[in-house]
N, C-alpha and C. Protein backbone atom coordinates (compact mmCIF):
# COMPACT_ATOMS: atom_id res chain seq x y z
N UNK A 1 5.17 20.83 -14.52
CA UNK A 1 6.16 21.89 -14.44
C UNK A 1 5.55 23.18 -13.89
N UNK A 2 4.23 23.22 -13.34
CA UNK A 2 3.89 24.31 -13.45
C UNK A 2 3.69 25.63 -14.08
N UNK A 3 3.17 25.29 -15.40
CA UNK A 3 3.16 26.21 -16.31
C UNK A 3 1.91 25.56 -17.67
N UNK A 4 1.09 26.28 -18.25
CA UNK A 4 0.65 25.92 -19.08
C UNK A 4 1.56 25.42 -20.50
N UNK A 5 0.70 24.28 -21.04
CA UNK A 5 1.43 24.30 -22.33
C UNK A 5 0.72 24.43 -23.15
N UNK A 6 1.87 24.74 -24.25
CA UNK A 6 1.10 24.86 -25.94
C UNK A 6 1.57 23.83 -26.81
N UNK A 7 -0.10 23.70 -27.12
CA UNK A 7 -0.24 22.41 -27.55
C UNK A 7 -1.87 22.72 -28.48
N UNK A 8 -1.84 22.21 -29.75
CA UNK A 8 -2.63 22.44 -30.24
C UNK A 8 -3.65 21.31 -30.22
N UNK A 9 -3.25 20.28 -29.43
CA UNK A 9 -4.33 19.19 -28.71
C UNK A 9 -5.44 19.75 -27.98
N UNK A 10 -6.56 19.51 -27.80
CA UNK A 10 -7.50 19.71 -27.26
C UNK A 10 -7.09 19.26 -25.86
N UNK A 11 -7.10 19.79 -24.68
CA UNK A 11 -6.81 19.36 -23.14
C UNK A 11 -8.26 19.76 -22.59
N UNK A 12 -8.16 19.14 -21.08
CA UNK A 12 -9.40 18.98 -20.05
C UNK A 12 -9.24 20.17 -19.39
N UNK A 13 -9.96 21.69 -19.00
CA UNK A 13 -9.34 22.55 -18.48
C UNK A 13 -9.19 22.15 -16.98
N UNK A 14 -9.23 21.15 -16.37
CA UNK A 14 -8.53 21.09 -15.13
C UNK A 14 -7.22 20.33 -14.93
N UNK A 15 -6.51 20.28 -16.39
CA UNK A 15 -5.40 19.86 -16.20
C UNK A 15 -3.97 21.04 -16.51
N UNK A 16 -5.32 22.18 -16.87
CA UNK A 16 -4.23 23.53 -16.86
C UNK A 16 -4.01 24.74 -16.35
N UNK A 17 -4.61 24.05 -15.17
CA UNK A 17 -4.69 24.65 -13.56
C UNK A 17 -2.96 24.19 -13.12
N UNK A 18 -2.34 25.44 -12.63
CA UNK A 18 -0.56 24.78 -12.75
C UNK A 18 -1.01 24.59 -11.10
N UNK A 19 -0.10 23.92 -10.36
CA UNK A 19 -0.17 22.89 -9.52
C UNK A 19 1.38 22.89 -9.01
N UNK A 20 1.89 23.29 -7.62
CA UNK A 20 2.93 23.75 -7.39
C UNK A 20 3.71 22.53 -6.58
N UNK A 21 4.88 21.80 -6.84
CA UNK A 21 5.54 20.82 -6.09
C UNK A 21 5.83 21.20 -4.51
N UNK A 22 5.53 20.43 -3.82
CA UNK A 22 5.98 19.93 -2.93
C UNK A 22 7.37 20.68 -2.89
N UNK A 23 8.07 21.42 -1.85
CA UNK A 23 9.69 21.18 -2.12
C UNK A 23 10.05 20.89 -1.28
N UNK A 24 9.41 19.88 -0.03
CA UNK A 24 10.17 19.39 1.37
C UNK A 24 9.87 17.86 0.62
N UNK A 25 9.57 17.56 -0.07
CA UNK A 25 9.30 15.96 -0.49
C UNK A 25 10.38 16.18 -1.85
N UNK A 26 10.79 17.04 -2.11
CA UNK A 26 11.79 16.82 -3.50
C UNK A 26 13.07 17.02 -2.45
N UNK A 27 13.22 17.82 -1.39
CA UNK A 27 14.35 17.62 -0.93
C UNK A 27 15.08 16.28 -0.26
N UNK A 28 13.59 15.76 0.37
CA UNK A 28 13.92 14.74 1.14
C UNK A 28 14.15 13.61 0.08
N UNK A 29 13.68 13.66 -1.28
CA UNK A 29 13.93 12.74 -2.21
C UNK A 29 15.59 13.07 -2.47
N UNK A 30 15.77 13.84 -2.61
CA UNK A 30 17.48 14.44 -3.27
C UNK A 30 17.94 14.17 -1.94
N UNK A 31 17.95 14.17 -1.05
CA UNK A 31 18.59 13.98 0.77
C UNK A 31 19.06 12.30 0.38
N UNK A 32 17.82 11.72 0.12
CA UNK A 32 17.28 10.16 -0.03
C UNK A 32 18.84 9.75 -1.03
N UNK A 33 18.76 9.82 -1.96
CA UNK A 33 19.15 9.62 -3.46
C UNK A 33 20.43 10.13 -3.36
N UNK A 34 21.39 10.86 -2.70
CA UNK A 34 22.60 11.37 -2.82
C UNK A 34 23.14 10.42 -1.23
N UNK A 35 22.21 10.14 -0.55
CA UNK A 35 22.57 9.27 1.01
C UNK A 35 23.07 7.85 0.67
N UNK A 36 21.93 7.71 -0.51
CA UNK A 36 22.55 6.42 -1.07
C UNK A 36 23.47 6.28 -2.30
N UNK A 37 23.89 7.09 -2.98
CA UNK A 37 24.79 6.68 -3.93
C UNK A 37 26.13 7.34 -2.94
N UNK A 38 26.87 8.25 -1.91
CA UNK A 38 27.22 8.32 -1.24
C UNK A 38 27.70 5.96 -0.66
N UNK A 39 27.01 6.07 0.04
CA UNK A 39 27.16 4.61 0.62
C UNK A 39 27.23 3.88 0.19
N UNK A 40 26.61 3.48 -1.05
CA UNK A 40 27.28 2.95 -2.49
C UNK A 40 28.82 2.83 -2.61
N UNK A 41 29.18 3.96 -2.97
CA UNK A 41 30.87 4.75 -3.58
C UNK A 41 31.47 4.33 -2.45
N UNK A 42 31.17 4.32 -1.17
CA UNK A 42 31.97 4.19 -0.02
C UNK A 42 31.80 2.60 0.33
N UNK A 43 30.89 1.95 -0.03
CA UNK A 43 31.47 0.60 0.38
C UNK A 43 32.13 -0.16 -0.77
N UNK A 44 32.09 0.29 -2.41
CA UNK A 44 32.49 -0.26 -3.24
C UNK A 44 34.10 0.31 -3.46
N UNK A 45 34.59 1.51 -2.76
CA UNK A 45 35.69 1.50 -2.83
C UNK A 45 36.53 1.70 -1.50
N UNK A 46 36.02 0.97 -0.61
CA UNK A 46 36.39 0.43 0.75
C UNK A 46 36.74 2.01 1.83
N UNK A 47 36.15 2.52 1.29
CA UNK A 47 35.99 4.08 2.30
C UNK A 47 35.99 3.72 3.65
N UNK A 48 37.10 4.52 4.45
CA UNK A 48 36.53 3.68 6.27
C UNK A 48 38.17 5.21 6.41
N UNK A 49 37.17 5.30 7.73
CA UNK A 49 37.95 6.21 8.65
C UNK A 49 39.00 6.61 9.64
N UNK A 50 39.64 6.81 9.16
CA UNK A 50 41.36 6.68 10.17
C UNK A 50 41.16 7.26 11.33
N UNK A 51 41.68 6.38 12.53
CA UNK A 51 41.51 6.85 13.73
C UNK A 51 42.48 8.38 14.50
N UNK A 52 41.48 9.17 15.30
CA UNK A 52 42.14 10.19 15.79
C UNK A 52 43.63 9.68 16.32
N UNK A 53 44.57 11.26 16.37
CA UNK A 53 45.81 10.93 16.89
C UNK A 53 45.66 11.72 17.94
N UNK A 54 46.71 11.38 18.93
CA UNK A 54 46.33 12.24 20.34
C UNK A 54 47.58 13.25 20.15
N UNK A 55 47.77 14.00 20.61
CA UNK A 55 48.63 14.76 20.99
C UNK A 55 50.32 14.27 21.75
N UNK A 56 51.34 14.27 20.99
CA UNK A 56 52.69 13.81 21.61
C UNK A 56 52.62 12.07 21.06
N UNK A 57 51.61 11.43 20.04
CA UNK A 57 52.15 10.73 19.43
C UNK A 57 52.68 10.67 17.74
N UNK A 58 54.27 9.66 18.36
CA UNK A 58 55.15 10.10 16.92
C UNK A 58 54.17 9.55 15.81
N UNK A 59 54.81 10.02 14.86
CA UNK A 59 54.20 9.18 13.36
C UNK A 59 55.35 9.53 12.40
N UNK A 60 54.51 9.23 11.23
CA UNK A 60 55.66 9.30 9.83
C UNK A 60 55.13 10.44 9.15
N UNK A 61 55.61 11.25 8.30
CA UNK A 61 54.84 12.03 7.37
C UNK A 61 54.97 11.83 6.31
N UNK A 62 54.43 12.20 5.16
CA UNK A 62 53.99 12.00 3.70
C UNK A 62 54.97 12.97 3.35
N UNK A 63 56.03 12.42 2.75
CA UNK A 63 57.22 13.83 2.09
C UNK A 63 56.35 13.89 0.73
N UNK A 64 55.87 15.38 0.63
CA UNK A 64 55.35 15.30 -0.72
C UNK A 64 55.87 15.67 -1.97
N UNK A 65 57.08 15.84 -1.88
CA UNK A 65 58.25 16.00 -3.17
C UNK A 65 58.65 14.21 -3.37
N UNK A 66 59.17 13.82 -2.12
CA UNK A 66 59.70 12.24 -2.99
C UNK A 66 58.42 11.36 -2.64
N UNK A 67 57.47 12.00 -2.12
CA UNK A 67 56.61 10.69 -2.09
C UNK A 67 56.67 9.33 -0.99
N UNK A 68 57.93 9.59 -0.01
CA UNK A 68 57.87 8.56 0.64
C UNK A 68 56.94 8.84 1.89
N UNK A 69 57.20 8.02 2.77
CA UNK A 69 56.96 8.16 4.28
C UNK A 69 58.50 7.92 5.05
N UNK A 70 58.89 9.09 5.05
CA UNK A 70 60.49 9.03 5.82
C UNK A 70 60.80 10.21 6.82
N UNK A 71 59.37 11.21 7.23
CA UNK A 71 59.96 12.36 7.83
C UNK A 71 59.45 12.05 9.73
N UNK A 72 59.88 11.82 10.30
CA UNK A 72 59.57 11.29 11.58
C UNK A 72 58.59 12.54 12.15
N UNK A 73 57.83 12.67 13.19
CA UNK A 73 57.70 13.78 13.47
C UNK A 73 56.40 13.41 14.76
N UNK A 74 56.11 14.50 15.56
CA UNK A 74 55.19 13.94 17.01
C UNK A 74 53.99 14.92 16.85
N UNK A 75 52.46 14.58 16.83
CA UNK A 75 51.75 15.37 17.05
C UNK A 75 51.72 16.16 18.01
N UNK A 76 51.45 17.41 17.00
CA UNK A 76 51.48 18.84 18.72
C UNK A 76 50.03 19.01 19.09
N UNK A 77 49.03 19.19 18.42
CA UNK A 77 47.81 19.31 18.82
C UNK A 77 47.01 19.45 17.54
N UNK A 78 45.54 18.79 17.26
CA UNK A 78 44.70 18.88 16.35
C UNK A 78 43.46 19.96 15.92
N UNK A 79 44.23 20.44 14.66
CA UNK A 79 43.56 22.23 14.39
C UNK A 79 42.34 21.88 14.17
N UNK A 80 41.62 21.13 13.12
CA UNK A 80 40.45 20.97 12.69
C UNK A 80 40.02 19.33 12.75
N UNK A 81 39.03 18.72 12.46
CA UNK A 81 38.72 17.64 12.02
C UNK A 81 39.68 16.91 11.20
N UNK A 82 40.13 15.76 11.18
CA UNK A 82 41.32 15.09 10.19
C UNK A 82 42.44 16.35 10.08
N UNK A 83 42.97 17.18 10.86
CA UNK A 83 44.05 18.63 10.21
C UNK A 83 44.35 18.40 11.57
N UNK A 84 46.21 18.44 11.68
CA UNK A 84 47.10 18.17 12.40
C UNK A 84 48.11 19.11 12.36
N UNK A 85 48.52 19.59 13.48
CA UNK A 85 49.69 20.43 13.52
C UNK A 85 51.21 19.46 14.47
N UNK A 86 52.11 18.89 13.44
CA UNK A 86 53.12 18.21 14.00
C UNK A 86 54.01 18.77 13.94
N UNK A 87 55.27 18.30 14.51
CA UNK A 87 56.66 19.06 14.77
C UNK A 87 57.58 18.23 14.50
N UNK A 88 58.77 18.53 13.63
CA UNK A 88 59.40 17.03 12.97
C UNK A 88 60.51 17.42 13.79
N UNK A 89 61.46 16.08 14.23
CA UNK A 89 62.45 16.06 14.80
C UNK A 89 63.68 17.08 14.22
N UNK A 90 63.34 17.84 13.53
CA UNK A 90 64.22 18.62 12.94
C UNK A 90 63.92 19.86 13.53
N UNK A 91 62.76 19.92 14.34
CA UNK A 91 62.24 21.79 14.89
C UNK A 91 61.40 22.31 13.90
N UNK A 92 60.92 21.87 13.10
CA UNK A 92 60.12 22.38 11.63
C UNK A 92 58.80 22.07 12.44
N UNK A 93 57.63 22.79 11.89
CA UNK A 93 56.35 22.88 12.06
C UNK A 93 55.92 22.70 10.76
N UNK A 94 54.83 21.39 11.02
CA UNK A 94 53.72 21.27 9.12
C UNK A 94 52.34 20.99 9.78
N UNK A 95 51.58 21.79 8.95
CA UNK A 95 50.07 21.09 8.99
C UNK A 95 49.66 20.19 7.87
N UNK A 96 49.26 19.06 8.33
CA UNK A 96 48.74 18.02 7.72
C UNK A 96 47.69 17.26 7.70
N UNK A 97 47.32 16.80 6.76
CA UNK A 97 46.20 15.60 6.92
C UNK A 97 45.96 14.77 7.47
N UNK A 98 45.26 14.32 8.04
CA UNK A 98 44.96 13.07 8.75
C UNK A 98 45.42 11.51 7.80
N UNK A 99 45.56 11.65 6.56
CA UNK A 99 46.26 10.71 5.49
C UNK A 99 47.28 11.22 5.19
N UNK A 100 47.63 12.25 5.20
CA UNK A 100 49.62 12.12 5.39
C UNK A 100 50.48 11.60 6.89
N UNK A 101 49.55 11.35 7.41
CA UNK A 101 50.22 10.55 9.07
C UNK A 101 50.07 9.09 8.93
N UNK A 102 50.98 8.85 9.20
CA UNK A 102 51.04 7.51 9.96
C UNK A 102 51.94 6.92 11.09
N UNK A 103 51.29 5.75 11.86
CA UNK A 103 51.85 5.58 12.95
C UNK A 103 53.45 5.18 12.59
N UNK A 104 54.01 5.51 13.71
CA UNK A 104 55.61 5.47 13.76
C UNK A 104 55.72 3.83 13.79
N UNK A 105 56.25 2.79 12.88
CA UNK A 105 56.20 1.56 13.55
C UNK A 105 57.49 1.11 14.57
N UNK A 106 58.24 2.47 14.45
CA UNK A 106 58.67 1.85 16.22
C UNK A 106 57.97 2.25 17.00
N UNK A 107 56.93 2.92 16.82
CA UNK A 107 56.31 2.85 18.21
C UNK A 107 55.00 1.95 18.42
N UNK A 108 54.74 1.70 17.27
CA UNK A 108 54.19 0.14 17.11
C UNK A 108 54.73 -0.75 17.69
N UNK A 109 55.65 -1.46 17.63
CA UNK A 109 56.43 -2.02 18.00
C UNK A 109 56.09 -2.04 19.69
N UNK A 110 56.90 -0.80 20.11
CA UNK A 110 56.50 -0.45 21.33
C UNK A 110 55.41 -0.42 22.51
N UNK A 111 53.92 -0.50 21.62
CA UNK A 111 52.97 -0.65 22.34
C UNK A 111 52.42 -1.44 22.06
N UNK A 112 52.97 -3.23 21.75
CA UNK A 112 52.58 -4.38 21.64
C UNK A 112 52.00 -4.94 23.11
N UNK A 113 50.67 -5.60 22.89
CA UNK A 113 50.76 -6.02 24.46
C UNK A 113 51.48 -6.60 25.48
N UNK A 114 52.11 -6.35 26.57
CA UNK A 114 52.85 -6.28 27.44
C UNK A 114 53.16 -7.86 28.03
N UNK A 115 52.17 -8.65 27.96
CA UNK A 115 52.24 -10.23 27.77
C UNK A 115 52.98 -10.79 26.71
N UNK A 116 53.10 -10.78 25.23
CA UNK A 116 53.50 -11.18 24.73
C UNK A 116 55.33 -10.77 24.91
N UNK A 117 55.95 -11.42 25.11
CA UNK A 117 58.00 -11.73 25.17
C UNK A 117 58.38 -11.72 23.80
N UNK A 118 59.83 -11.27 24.12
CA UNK A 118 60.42 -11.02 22.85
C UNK A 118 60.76 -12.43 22.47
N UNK A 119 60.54 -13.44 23.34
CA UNK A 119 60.94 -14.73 22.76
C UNK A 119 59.76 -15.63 22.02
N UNK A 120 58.47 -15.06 22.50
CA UNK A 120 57.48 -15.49 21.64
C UNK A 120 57.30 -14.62 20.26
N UNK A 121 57.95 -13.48 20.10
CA UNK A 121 57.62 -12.72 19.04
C UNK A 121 59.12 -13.06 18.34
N UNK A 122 59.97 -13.81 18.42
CA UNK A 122 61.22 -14.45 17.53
C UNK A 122 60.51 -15.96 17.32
N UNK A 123 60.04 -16.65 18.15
CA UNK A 123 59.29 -17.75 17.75
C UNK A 123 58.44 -17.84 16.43
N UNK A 124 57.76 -16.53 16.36
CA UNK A 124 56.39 -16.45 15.41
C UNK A 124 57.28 -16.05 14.27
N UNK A 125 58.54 -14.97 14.25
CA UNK A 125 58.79 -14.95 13.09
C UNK A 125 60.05 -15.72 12.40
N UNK A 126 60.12 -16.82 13.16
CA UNK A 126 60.76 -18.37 12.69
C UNK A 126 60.34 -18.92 12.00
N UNK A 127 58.91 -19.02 12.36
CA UNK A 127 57.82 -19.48 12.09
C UNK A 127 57.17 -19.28 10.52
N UNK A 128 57.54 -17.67 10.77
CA UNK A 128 56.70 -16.73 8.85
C UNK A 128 57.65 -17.20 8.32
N UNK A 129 59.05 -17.15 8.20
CA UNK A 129 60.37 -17.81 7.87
C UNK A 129 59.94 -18.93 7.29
N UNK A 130 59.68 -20.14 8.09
CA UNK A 130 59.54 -21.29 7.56
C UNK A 130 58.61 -21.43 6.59
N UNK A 131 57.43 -20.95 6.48
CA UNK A 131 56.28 -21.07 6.20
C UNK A 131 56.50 -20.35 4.80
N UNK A 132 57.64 -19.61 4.62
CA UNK A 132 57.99 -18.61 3.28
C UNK A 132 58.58 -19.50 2.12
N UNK A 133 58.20 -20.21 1.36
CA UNK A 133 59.15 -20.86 0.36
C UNK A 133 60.46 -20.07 -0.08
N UNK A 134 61.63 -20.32 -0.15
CA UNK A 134 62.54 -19.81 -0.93
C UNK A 134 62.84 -20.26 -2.36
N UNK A 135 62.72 -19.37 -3.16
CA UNK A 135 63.12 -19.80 -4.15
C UNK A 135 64.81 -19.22 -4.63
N UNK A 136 64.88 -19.86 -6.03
CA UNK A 136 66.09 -19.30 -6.48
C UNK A 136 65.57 -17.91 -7.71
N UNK A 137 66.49 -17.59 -7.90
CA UNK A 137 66.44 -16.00 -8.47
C UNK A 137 65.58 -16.57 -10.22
N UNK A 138 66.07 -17.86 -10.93
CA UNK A 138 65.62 -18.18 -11.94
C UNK A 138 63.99 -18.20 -11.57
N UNK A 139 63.36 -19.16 -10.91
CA UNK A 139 62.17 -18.97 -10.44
C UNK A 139 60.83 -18.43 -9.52
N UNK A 140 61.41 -17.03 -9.64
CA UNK A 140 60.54 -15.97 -8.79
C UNK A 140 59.45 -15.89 -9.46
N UNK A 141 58.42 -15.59 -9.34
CA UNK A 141 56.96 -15.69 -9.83
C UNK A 141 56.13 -14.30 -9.32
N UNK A 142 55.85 -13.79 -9.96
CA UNK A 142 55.49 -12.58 -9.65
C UNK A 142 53.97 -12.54 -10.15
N UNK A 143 53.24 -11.98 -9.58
CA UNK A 143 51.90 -11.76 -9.79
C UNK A 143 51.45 -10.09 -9.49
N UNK A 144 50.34 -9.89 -10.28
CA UNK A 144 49.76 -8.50 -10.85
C UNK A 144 49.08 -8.26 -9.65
N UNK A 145 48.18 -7.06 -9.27
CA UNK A 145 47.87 -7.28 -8.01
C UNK A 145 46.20 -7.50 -8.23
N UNK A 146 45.85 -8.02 -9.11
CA UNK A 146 44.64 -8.44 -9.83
C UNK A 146 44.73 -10.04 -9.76
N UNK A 147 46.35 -10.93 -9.81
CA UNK A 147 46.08 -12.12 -9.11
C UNK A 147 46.68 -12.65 -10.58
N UNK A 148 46.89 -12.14 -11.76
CA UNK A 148 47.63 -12.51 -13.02
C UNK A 148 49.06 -13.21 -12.83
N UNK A 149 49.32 -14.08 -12.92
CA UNK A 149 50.93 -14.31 -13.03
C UNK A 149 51.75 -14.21 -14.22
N UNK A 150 52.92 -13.19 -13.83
CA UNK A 150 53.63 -12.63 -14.95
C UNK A 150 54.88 -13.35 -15.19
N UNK A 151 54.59 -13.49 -16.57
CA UNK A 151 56.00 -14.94 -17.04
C UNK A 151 57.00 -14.13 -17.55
N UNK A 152 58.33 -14.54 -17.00
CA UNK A 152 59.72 -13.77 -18.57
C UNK A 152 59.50 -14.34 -19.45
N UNK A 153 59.44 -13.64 -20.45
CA UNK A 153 60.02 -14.10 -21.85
C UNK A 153 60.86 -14.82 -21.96
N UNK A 154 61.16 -15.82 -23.11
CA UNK A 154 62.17 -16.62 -23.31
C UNK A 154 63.24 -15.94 -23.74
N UNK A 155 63.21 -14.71 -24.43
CA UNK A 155 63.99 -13.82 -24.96
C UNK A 155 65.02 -13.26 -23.81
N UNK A 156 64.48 -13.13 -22.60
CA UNK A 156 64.94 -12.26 -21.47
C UNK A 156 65.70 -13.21 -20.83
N UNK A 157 65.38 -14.45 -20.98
CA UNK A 157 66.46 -15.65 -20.06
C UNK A 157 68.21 -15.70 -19.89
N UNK A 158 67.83 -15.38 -21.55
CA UNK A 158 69.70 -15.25 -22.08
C UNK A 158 70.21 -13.85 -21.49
N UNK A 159 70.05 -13.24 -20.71
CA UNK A 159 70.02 -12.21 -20.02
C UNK A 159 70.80 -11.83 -18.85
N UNK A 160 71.23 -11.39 -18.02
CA UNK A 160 71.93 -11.41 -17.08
C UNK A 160 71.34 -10.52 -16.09
């Protein structure tokens, strides 16, 4: 610690000679040690980076009173890093997050590759169709999103 101690032990007097740390080797240790629990946290809770938006494309916005994604709106130009200045089809101006945007999926839609036909993209979803079991309303099966399957009660059957 750099400092003598008291101690009524007998010591070696060259061990109470104080002796000053390093502080480019404690930083680079704390640099070290925060780099990795950092990368840790980020791959154990799937951390990954949303791609830039350009300027004049639509998206959705984050209504933050109801919580949905229902306010249409077109990027005008990007103020800071992840910070967006959009313009909602209403004439309103908001700055937002780079996680309150998302892409418009009609315009998803729209910039599907140019090869694929609308008759191969009714084919494929014939296809999810078929491949979907239907059930009836008595036997829907619902699962937790942990992979649990949740049963009614027998109590709840007589039920309507």
């Amino acid at each position: 610690m750099g400092r003598k101690l008291r101690t009524t032990m007998p010591t070696i007097a060259s061990q109470l000679i104080p002796q000053l740390v390093d502080k480019s080797s404690v930083r680079e240790k704390d640099r070290g040690s925060k780099a990795k629990q950092a990368a840790e946290y980020n791959r154990r809770h799937g951390v990954r980076s949303l791609p830039d938006l350009e300027p004049g494309t639509r998206v959705l916005v984050h209504d933050q009173i109801g919580g949905e994604w229902n306010v249409p709106a077109t990027v005008d130009r990007e103020i800071q890093p992840r910070s967006y200045r959009v313009v909602t089809e209403s004439g309103g101006t908001l700055r937002r997050n780079r996680h309150d945007l998302r892409l418009n999926p009609e315009m998803v839609e729209g910039q599907r590759d140019h090869q694929e036909t609308n008759s191969n993209h009714q084919q494929a979803l014939e296809e999810a169709a078929q491949q979907t079991p239907v059930r009836s309303e008595e036997h829907i099966e619902t699962r937790t999103r942990y992979g649990r399957l949740v049963k009614t009660p027998q109590w709840r059957k007589d039920y309507v």
